[in-house]
N, C-alpha and C. Protein backbone atom coordinates (compact mmCIF):
# COMPACT_ATOMS: atom_id res chain seq x y z
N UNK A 1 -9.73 -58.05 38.24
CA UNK A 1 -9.86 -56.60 38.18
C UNK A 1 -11.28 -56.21 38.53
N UNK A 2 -11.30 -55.10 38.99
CA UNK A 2 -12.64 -54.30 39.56
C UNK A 2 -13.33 -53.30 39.32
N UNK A 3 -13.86 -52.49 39.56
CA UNK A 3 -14.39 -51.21 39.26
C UNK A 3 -15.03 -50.56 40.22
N UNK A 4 -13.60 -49.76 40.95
CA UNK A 4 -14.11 -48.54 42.13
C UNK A 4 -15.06 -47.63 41.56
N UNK A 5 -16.28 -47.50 42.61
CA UNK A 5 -17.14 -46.45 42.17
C UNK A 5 -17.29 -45.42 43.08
N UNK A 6 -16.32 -43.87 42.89
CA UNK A 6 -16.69 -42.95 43.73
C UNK A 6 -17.82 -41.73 43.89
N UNK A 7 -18.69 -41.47 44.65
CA UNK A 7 -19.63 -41.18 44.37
C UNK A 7 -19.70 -39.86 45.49
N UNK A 8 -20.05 -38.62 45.75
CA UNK A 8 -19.91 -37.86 46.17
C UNK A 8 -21.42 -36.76 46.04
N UNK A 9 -22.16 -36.51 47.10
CA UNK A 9 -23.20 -35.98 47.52
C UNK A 9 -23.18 -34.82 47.94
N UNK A 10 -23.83 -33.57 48.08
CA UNK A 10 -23.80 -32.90 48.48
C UNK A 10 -25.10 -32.30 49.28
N UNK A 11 -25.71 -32.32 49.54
CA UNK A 11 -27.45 -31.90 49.98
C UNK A 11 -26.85 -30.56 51.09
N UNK A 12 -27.70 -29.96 50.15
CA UNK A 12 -28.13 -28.67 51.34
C UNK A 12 -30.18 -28.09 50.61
N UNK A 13 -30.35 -27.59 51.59
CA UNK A 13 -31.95 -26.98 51.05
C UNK A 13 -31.35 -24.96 51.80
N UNK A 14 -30.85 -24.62 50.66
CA UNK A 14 -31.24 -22.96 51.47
C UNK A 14 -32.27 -22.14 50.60
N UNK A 15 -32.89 -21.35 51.68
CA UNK A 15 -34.91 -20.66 50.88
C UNK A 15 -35.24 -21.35 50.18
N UNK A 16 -35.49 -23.40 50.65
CA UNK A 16 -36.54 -23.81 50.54
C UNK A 16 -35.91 -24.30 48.76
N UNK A 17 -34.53 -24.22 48.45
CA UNK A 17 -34.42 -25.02 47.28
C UNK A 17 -33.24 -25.86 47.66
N UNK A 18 -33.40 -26.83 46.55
CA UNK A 18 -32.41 -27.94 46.80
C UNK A 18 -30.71 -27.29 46.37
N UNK A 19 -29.95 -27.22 46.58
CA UNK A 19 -28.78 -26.75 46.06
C UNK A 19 -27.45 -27.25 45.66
N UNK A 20 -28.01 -28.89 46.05
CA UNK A 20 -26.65 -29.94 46.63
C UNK A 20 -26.52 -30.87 44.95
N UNK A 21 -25.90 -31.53 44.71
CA UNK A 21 -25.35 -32.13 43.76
C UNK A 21 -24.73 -33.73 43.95
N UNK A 22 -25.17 -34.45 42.91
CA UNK A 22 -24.26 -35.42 43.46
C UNK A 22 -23.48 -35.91 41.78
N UNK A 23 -22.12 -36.44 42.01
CA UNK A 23 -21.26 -36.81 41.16
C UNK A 23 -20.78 -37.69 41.28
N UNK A 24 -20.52 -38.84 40.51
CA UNK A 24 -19.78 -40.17 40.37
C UNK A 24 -18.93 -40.59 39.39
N UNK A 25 -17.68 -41.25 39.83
CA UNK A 25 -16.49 -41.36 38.35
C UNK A 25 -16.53 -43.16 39.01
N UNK A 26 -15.95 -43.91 38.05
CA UNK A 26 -15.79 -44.99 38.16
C UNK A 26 -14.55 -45.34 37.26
N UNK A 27 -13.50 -46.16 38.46
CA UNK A 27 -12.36 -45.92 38.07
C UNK A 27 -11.84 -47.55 37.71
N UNK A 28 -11.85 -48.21 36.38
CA UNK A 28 -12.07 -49.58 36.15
C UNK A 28 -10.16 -50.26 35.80
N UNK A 29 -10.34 -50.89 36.13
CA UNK A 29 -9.39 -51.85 36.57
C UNK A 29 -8.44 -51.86 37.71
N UNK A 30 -8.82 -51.71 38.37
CA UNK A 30 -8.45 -52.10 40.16
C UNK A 30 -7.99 -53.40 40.19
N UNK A 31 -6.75 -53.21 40.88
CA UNK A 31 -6.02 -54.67 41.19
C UNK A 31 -5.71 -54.78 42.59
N UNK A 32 -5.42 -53.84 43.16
CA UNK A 32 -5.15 -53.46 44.34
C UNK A 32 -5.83 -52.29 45.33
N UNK A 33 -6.11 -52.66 46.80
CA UNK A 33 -6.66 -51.46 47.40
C UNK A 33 -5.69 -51.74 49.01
N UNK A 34 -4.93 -50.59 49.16
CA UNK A 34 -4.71 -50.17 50.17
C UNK A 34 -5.77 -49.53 51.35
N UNK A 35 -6.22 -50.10 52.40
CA UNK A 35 -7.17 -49.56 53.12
C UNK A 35 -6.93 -50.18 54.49
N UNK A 36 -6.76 -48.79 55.36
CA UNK A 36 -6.46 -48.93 56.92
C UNK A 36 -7.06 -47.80 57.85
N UNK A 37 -7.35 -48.01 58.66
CA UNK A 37 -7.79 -47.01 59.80
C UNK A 37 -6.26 -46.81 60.63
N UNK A 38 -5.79 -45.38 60.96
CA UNK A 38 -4.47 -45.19 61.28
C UNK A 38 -4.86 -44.29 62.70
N UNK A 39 -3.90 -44.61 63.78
CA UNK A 39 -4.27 -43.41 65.04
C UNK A 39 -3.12 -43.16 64.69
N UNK A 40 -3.49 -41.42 64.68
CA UNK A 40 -1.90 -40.95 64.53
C UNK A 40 -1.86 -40.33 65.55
N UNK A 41 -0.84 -40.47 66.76
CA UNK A 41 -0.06 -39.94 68.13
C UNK A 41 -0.23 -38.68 68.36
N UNK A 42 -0.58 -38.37 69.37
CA UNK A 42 0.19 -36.68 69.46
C UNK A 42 1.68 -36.67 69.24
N UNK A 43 1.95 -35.80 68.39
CA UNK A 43 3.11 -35.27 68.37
C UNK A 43 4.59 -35.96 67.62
N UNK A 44 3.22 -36.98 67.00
CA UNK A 44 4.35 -38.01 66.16
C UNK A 44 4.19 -37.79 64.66
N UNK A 45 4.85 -37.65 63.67
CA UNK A 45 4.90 -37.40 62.47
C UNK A 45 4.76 -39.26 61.62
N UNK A 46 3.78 -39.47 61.38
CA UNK A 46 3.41 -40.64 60.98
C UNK A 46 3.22 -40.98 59.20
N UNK A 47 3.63 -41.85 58.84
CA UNK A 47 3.93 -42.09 57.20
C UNK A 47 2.72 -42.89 57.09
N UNK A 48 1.40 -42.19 56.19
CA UNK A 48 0.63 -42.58 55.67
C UNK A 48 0.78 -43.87 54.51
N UNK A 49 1.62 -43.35 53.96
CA UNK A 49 1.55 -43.54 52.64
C UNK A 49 2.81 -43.30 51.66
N UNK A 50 3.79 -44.51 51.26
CA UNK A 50 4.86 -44.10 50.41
C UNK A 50 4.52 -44.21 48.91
N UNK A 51 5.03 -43.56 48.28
CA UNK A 51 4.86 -44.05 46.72
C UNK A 51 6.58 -44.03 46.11
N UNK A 52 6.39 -45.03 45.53
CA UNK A 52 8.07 -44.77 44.59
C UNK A 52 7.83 -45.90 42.89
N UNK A 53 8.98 -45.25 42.00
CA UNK A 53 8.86 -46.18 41.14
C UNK A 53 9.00 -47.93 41.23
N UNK A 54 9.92 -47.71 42.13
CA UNK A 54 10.51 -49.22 42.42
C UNK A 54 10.05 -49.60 43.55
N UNK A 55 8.79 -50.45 43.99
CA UNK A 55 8.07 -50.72 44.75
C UNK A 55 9.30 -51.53 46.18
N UNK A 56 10.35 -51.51 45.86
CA UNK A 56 11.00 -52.16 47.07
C UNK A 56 11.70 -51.37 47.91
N UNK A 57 11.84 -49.79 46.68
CA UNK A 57 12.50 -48.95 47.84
C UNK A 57 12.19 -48.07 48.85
N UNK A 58 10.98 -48.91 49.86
CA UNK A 58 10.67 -48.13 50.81
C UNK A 58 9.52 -49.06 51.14
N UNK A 59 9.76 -49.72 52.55
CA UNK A 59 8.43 -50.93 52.78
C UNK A 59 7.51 -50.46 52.93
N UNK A 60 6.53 -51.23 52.35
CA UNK A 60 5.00 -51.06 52.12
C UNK A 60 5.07 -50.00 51.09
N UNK A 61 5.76 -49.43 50.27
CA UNK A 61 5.52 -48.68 49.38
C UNK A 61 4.24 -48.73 48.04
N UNK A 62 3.91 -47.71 47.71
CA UNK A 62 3.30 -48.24 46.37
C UNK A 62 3.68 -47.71 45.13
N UNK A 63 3.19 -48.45 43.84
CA UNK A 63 4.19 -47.86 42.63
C UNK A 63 3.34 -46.51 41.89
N UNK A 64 4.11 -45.76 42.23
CA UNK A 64 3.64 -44.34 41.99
C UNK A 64 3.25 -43.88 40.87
N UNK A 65 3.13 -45.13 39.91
CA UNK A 65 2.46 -45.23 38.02
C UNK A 65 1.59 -45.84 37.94
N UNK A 66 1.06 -46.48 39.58
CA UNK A 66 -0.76 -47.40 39.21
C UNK A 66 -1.42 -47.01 39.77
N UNK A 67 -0.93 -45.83 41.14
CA UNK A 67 -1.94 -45.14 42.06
C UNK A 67 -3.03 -44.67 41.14
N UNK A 68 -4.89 -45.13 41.47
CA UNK A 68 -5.49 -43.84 40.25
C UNK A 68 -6.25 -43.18 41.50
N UNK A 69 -6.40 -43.52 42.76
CA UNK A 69 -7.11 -42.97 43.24
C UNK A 69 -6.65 -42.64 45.55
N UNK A 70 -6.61 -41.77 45.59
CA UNK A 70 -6.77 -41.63 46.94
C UNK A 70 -7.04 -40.81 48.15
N UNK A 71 -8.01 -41.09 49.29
CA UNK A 71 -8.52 -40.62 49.98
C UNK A 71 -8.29 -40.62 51.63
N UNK A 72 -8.19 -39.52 52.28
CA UNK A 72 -7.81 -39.87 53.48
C UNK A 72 -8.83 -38.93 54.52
N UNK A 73 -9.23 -39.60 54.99
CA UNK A 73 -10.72 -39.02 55.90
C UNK A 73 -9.92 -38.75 57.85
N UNK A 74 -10.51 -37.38 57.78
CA UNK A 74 -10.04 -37.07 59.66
C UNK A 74 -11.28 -37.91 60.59
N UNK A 75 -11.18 -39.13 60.88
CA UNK A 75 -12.39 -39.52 61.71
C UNK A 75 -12.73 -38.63 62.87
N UNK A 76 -11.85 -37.87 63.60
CA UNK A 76 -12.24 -37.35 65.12
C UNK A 76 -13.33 -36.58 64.69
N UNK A 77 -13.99 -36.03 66.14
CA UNK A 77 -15.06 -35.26 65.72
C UNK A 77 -15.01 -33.76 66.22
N UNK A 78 -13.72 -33.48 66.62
CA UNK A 78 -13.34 -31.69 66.83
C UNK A 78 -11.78 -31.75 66.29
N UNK A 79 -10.92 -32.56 66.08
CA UNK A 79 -9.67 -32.21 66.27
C UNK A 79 -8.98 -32.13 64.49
N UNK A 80 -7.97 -31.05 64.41
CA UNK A 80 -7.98 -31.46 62.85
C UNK A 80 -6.46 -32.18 63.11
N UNK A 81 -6.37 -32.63 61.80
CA UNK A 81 -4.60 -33.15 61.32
C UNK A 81 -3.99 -32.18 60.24
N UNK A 82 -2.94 -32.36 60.39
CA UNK A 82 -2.16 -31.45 58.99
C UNK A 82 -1.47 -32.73 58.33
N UNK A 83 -1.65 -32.53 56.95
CA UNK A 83 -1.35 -33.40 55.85
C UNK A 83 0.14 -32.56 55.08
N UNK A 84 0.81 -34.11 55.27
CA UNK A 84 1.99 -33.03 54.54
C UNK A 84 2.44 -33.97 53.00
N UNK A 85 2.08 -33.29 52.04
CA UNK A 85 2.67 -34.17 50.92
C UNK A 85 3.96 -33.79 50.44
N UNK A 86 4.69 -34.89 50.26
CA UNK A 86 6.36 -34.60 50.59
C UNK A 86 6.30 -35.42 48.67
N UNK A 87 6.90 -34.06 47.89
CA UNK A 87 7.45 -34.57 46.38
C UNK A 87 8.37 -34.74 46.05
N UNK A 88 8.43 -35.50 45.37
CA UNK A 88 9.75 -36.35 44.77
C UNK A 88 10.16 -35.91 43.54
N UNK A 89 10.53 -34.59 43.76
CA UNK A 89 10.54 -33.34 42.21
C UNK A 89 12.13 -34.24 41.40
N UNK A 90 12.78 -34.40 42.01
CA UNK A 90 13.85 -35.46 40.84
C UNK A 90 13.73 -36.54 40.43
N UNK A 91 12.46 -36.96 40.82
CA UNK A 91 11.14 -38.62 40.60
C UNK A 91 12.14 -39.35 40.08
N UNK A 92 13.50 -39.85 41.02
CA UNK A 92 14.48 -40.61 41.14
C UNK A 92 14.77 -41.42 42.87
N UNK A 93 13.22 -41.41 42.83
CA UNK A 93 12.92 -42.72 43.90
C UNK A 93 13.98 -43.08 45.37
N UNK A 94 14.11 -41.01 45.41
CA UNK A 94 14.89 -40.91 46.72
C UNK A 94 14.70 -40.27 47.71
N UNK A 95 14.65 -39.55 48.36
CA UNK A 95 13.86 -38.93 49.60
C UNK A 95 13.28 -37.87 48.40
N UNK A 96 11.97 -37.24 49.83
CA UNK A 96 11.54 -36.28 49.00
C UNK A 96 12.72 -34.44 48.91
N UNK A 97 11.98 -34.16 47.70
CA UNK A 97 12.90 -32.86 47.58
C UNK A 97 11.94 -31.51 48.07
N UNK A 98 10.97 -31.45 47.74
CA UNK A 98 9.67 -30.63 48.12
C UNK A 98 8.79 -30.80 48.97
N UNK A 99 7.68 -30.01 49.68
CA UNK A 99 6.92 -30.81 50.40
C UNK A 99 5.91 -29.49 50.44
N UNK A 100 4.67 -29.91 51.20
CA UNK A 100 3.08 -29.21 50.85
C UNK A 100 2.50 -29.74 52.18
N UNK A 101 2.20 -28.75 53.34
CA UNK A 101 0.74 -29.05 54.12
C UNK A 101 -0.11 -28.60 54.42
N UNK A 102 -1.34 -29.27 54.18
CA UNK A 102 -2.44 -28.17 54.71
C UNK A 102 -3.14 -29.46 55.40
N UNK A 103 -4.16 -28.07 56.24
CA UNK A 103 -5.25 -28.52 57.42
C UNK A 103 -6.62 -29.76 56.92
N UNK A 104 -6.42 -30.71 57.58
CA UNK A 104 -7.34 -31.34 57.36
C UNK A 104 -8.94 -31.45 58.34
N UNK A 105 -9.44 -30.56 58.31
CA UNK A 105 -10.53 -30.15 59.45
C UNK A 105 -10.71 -32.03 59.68
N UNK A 106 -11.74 -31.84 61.09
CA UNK A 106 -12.12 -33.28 61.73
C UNK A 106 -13.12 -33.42 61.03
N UNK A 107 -13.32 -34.49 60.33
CA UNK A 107 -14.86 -34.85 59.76
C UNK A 107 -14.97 -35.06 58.54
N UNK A 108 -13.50 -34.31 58.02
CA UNK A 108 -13.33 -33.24 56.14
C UNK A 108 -12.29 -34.84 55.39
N UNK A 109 -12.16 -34.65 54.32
CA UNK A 109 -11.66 -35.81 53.68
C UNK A 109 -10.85 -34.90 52.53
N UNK A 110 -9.76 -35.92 52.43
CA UNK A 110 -8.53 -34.97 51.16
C UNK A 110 -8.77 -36.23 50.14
N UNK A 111 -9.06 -35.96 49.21
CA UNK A 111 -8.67 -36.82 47.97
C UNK A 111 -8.09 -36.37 46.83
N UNK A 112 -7.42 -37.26 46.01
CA UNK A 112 -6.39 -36.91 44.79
C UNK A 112 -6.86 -38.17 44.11
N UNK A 113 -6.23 -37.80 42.82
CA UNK A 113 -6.49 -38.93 41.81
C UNK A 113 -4.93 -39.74 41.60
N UNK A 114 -4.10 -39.48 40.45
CA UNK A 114 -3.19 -40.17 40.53
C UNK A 114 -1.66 -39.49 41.12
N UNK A 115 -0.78 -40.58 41.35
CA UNK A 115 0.39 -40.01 42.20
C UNK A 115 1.11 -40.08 41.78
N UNK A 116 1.44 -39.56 40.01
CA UNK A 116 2.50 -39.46 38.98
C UNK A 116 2.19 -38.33 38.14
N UNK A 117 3.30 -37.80 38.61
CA UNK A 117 3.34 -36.46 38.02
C UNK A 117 1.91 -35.86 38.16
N UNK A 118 1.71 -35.32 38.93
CA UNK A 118 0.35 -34.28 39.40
C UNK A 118 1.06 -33.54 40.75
N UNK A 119 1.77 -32.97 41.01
CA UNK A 119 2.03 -32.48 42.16
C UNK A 119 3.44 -31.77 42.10
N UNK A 120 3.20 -29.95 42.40
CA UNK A 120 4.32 -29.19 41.93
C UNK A 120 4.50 -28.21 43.15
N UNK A 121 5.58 -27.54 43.75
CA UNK A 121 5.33 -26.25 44.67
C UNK A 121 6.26 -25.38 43.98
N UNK A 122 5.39 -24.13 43.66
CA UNK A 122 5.84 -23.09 43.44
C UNK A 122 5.93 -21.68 44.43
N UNK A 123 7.47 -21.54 44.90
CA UNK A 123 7.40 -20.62 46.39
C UNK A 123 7.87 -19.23 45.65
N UNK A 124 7.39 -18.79 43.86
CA UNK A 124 7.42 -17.55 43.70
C UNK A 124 6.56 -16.50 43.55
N UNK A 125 6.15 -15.67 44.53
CA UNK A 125 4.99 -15.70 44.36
C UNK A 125 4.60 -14.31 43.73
N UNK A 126 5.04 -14.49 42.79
CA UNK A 126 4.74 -13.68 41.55
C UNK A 126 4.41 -14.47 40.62
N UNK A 127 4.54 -15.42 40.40
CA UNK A 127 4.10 -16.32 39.19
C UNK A 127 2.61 -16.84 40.25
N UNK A 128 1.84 -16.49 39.24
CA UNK A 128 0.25 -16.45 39.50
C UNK A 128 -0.54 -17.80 38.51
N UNK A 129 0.44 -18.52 37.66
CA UNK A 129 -0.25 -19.34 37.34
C UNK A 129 0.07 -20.99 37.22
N UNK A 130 -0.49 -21.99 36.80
CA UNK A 130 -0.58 -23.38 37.88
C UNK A 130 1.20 -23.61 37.26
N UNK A 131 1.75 -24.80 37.97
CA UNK A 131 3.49 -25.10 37.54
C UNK A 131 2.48 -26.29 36.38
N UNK A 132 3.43 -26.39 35.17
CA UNK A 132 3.44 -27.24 34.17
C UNK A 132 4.32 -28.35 34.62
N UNK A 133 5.17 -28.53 35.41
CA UNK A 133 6.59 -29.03 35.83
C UNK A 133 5.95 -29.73 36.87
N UNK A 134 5.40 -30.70 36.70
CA UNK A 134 4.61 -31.67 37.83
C UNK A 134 5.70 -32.73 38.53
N UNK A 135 5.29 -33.47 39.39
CA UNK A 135 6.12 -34.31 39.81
C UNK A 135 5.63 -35.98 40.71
N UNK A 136 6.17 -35.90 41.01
CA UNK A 136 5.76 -37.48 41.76
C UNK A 136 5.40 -37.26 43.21
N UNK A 137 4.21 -37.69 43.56
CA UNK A 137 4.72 -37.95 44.85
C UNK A 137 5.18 -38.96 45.80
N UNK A 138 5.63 -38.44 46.66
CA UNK A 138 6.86 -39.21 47.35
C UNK A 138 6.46 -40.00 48.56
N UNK A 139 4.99 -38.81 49.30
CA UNK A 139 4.59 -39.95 50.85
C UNK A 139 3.62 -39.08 51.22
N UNK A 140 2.91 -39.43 51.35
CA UNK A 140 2.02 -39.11 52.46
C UNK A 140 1.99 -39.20 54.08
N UNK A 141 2.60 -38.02 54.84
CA UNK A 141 2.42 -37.92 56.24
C UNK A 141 1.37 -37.33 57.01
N UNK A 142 1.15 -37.57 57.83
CA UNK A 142 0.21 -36.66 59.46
C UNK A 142 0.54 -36.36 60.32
N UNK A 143 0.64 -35.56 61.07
CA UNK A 143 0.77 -34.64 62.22
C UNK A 143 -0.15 -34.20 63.05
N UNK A 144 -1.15 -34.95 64.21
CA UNK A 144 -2.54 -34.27 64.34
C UNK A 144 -2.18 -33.57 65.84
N UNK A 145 -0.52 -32.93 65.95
CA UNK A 145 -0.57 -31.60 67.02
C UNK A 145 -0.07 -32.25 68.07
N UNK A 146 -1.34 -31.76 68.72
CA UNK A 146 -1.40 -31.88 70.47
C UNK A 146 -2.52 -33.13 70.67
N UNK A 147 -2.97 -34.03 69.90
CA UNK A 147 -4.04 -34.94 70.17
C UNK A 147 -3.89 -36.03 69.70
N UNK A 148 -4.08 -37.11 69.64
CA UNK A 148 -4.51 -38.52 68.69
C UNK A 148 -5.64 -38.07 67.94
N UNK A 149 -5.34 -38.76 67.12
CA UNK A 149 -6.09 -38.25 65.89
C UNK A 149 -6.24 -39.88 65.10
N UNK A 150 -7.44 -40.10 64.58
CA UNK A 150 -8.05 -41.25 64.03
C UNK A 150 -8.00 -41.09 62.44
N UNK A 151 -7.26 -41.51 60.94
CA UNK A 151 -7.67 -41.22 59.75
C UNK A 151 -7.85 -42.51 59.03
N UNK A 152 -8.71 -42.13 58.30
CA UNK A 152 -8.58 -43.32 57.45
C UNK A 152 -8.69 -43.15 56.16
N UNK A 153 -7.48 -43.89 55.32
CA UNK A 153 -6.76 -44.14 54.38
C UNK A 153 -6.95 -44.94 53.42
N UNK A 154 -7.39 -44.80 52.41
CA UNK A 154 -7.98 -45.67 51.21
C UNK A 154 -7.49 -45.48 49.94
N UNK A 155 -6.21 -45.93 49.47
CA UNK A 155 -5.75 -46.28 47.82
C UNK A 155 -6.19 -46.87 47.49
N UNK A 156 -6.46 -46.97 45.68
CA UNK A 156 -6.97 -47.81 44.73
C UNK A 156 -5.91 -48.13 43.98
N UNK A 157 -5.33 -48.68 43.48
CA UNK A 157 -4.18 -48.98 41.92
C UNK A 157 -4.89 -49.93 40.94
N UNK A 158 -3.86 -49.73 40.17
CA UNK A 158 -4.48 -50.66 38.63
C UNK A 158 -2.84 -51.18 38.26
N UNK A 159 -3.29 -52.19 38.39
CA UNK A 159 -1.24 -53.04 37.55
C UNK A 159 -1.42 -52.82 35.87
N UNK A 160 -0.76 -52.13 35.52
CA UNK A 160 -0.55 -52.23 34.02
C UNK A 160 -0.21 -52.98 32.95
């Protein structure tokens, strides 16, 4: 076992003061790290990343109760990707039932912590406050358009 240390900087100087911050969590018992550099196609919808309870139902999957940490960085240097997180709201380890994407600018990095039960879509949009009713997630996909697009992909887990 290990101890991922994430550490996160910020530096800016505006009128001559410092304004930037830096923060670090360290996430201890690591057993496993998923880590790949991925070209994702124009125009191809590409599977980052599965998670399920039962690590066999879906190859290369991971078990969606040891994920604690993950990050996925746009390497290009103009082009963005769209990230689509697809949930597994009946977290009965079968396709997803929900799904979520947003823009991943070129350069910009998405990270999450764990991939059990943290992840809800609420399409009423009158209810103004967060869903209690969390869920699993199910996969991580990309879409980077009209271009190839370069990301790279870094899970942490812990075996229980």
């Amino acid at each position: 076992m290990a101890n991922l240390v994430v550490t996160i900087t910020e530096a800016v100087t505006l009128n001559g003061a410092s304004r930037g911050s830096t923060n670090s969590l360290t996430i201890s018992g690591v057993d496993d790290i998923y880590h790949r550099i991925v070209t994702v196609p124009s125009g191809v919808d590409t599977v980052l990343a599965n998670f399920h309870a039962t690590v066999g139902a879906s190859d290369s999957s991971l078990d969606v109760e040891f994920v604690k940490y993950v990050r996925i960085t746009n390497m290009d240097a103009s082009n963005p990707v769209y990230l689509q997180l697809r949930i597994d709201a009946g977290e009965d380890d079968s396709a997803a039932d929900e799904n979520m994407t947003m823009t991943l600018e070129a350069g910009k990095s998405f990270m999450m912590g764990s991939t059990s039960d943290t992840v809800a879509v609420v399409d009423d949009s009158t209810t103004m406050i967060a869903s209690s009713a969390l869920h699993n997630l199910e996969a991580i996909v990309a879409d980077s358009a009209s271009q190839a697009v370069q990301l790279e992909v870094f899970i942490a887990s812990v075996v229980a």
